[in-house]
Protein backbone atom coordinates (compact mmCIF):
# COMPACT_ATOMS: atom_id res chain seq x y z
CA UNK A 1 4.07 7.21 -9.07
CA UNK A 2 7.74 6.58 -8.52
CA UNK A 3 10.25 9.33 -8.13
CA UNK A 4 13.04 9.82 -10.60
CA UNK A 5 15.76 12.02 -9.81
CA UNK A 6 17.56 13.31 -13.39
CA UNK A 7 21.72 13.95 -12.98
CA UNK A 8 23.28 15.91 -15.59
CA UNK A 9 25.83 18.88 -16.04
CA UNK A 10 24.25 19.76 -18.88
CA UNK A 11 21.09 21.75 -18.04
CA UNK A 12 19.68 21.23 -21.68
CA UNK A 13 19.80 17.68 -21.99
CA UNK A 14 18.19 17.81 -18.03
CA UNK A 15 15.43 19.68 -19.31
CA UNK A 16 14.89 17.76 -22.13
CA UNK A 17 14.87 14.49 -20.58
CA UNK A 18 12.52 15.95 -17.63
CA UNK A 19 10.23 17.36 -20.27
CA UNK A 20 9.98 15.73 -23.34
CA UNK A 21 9.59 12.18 -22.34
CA UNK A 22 5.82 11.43 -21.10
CA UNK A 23 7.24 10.24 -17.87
CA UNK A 24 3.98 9.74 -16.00
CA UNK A 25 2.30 7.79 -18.52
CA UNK A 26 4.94 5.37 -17.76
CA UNK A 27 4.37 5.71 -13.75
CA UNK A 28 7.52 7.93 -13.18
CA UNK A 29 7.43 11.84 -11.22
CA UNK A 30 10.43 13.86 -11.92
CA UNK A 31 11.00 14.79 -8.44
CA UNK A 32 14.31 17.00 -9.24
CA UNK A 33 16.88 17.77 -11.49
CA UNK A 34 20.71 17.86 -10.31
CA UNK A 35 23.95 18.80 -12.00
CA UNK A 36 26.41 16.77 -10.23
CA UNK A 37 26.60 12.93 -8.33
CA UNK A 38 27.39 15.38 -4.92
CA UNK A 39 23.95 17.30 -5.30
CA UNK A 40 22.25 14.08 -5.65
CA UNK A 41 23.61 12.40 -2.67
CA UNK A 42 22.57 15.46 -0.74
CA UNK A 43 19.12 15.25 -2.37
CA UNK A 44 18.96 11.64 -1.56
CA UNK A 45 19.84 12.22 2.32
CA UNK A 46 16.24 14.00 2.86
CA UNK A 47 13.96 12.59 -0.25
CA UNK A 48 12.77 9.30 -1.35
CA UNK A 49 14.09 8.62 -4.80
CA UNK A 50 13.27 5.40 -6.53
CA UNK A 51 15.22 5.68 -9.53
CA UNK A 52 18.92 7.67 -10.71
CA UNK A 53 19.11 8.47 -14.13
CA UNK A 54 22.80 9.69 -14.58
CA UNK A 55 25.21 11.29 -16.77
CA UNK A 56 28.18 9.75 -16.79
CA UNK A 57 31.06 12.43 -17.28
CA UNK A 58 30.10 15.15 -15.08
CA UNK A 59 32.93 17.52 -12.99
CA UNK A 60 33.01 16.88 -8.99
CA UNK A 61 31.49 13.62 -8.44
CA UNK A 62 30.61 11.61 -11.90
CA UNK A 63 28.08 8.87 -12.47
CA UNK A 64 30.27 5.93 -11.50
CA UNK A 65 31.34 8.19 -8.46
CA UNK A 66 27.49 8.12 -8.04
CA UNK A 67 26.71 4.41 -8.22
CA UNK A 68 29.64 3.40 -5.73
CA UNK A 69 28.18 5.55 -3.28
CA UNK A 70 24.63 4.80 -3.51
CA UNK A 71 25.45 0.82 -4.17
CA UNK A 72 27.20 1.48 -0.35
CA UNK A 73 24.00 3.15 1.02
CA UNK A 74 22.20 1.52 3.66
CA UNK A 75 18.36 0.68 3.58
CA UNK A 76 16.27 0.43 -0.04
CA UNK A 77 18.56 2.08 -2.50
CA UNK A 78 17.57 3.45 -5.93
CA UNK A 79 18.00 2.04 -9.17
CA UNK A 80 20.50 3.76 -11.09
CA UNK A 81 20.82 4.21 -15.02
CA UNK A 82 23.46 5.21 -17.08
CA UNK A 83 23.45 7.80 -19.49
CA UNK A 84 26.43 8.75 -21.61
CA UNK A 85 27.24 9.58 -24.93
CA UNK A 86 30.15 7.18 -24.80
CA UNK A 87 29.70 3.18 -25.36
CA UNK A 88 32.53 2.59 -23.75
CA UNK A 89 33.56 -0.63 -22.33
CA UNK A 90 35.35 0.48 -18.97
CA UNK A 91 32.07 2.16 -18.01
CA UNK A 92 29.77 -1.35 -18.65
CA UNK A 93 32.18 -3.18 -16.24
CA UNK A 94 31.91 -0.16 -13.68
CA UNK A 95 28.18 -0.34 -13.94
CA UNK A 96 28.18 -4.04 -13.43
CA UNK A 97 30.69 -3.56 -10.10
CA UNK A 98 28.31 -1.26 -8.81
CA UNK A 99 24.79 -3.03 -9.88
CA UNK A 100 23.93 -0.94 -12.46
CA UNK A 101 22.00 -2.82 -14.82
CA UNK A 102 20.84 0.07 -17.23
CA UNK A 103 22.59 2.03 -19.89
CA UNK A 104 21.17 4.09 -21.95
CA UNK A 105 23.67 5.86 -24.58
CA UNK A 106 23.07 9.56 -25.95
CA UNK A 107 21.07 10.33 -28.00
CA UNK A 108 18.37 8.95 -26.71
CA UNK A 109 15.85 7.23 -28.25
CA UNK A 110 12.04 7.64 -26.87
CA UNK A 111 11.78 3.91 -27.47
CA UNK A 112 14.73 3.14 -25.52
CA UNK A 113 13.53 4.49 -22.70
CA UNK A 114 10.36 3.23 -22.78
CA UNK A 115 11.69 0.13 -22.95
CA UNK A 116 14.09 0.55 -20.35
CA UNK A 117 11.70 2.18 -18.01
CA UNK A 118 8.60 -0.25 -18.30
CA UNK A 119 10.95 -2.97 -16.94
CA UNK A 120 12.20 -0.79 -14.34
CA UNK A 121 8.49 -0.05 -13.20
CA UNK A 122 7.75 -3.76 -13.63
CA UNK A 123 11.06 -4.58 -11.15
CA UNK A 124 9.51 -1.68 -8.53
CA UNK A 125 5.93 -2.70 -9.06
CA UNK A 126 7.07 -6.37 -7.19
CA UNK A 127 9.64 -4.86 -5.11
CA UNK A 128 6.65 -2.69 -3.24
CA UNK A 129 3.92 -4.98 -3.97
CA UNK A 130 2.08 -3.12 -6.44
CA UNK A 131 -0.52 -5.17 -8.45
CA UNK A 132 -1.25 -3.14 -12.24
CA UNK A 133 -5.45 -3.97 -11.63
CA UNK A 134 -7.14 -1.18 -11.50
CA UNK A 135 -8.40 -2.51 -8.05
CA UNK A 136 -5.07 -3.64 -6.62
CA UNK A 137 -7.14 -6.38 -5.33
CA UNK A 138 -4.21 -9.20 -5.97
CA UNK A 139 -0.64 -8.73 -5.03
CA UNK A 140 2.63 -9.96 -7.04
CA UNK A 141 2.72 -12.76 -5.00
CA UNK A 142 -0.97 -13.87 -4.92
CA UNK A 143 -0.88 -13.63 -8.68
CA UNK A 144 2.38 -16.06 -8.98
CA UNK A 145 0.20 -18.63 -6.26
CA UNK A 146 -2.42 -18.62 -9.62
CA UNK A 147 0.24 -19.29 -11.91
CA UNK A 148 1.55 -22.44 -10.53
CA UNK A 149 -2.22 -23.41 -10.08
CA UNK A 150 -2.95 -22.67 -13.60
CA UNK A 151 0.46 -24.80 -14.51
CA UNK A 152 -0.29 -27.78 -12.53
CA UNK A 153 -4.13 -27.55 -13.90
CA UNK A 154 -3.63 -26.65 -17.21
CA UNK A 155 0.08 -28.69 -17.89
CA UNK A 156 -1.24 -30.43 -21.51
CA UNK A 157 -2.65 -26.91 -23.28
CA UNK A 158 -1.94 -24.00 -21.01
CA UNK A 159 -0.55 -21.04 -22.79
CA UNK A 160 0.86 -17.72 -21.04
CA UNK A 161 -1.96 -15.28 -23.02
CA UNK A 162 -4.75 -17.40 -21.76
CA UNK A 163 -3.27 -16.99 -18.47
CA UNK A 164 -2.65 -13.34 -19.03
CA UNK A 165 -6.34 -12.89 -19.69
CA UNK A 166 -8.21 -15.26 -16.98
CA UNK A 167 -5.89 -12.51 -14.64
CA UNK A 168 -7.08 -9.87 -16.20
CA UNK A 169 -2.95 -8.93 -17.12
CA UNK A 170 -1.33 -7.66 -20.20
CA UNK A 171 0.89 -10.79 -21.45
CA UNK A 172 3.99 -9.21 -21.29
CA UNK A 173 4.12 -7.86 -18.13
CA UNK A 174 2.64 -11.13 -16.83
CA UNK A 175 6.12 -12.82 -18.87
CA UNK A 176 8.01 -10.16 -16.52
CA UNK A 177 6.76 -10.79 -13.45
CA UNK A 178 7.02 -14.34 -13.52
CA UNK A 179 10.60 -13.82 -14.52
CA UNK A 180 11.51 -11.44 -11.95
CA UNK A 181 9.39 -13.68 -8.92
CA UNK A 182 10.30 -17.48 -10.10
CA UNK A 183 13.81 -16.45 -12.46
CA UNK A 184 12.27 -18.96 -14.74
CA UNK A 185 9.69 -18.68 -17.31
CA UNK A 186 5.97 -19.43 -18.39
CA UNK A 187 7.59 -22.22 -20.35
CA UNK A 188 10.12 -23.48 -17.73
CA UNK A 189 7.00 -23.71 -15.27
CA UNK A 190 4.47 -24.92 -17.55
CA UNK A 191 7.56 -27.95 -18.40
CA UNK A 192 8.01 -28.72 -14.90
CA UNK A 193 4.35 -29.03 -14.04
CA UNK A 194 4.11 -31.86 -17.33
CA UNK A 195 7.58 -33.46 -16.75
CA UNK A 196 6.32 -33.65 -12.82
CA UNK A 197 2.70 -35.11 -14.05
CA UNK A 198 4.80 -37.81 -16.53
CA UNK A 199 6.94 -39.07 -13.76
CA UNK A 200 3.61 -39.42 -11.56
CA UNK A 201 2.16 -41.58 -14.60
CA UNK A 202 5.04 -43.44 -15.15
CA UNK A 203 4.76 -45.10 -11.94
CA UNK A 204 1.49 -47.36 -13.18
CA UNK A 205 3.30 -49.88 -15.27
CA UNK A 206 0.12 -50.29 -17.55
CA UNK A 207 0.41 -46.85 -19.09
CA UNK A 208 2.07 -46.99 -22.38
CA UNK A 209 4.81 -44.05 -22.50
CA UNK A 210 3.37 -43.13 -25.76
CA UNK A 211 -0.11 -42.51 -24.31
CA UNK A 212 1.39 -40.65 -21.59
CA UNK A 213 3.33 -38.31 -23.97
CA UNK A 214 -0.10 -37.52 -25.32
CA UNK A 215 -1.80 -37.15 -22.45
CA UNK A 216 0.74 -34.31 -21.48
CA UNK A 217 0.40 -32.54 -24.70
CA UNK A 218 3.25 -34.45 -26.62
CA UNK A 219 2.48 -35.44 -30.21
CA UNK A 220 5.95 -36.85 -30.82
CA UNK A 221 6.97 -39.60 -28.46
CA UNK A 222 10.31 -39.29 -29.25
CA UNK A 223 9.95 -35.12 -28.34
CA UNK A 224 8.88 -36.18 -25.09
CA UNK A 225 11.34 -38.40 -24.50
CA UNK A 226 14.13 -35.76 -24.87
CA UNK A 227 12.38 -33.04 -22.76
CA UNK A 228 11.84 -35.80 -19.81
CA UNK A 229 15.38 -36.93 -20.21
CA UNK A 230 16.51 -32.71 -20.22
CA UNK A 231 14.66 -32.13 -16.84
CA UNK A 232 15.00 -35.60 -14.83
CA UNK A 233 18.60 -36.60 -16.17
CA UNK A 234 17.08 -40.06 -17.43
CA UNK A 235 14.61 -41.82 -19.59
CA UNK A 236 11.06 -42.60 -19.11
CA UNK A 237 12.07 -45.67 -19.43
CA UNK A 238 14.57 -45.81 -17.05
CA UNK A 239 12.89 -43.58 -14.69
CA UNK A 240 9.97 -46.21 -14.72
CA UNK A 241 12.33 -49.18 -14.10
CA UNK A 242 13.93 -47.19 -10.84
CA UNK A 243 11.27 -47.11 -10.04
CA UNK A 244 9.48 -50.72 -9.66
């Protein structure tokens, strides 16, 4: 479980959010409730927190208040999320100044914060190593080592939900992590392992390009062509003819 700390002047819409929202089914312990940024930065100096969620306007010290000072804490720092009832512009561009990367507006939706908060357990889940088997027998980056296996081995027909299953992963969070580890995705890595495997054929003169557009899971020459051209800068033909 990861601790969320709820920040709110408002002790209705605190209780609410602490209550009302399944927060363990999505991996999440409300460790405390606070009415101000102030009492949170005290709570932070003597608890582990892994998450903020955070009123904006509150009296003393506000959210933004908040996220300047924990974005200047030393050490892991908690993720912080914006609440407010206000889509205001000023506050996105604070929230981006201070790496908040979350903003969820009032009222809020249960959906919303699902959302929000299955990405944000994805993001800790990597950050600590946390593996969603049951038997937390393969860590984030063990898993990623079978991915770009799978890629290199599978470059003509691999898809991501065959993947997903032979790792025993829900699809989607397998999508996420490979995002979050690589910052590219199933498809980008899956492209580079066939574009890598064309340029290795290219290099026997004998191999028609057509055949080796089919033999890396392009029907359409002419598609192939394009992608080859997107990720090496040149043409299978020319990149054959460098390199004689």
């Amino acid at each position: 479980m990861y601790e969320l700390l709820i920040v709110d002047d408002e002790a209705n819409s605190r209780n609410i959010l602490a209550s009302c929202f399944p927060w363990n089914e999505q991996g999440f312990h409300v460790c405390a409730q606070k009415d101000s940024g102030r009492e949170a930065l005290e709570y932070l100096k003597e608890h582990t927190v892994h998450v903020i969620l955070t009123d904006i306007s509150m009296p003393d010290m506000d959210g933004i208040q908040l996220a300047k000072a924990v974005s200047e804490l030393t050490g892991s720092r908690p993720i912080v999320v914006f609440l407010s009832a206000h889509d205001n512009f000023k506050y996105a561009q604070n929230a981006i100044r201070y790496g908040v990367r979350y903003y969820v507006l009032k009222p809020t939706s249960f959906s919303e914060l699902k959302e929000i908060f299955v990405t944000i357990k994805m993001e800790l889940d990597l950050k600590y190593n946390v593996s969603p088997d049951t038997d937390h027998s393969h860590s984030s980056d063990e898993i990623i080592k079978k991915v770009l296996s799978y890629c290199i081995e599978n470059y003509r027909e691999g898809s991501l939900s065959s993947l997903a299953e032979s790792l025993f992963l829900n699809s989607s969070y397998l999508s996420q992590m490979i995002k979050l580890k690589t910052s590219k995705t199933f498809s980008d890595l899956l492209n580079e392992a066939r574009m890598k495997q064309a340029a290795l054929l290219l290099k026997d003169p004998d191999t028609k390009i057509y055949n080796i557009s089919n033999m890396i899971g392009y029907v359409n020459p002419n598609n192939f062509a394009r992608a080859f051209k997107a990720y090496w800068g040149i043409t299978p033909t020319e990149y054959r003819n460098h390199e004689k």
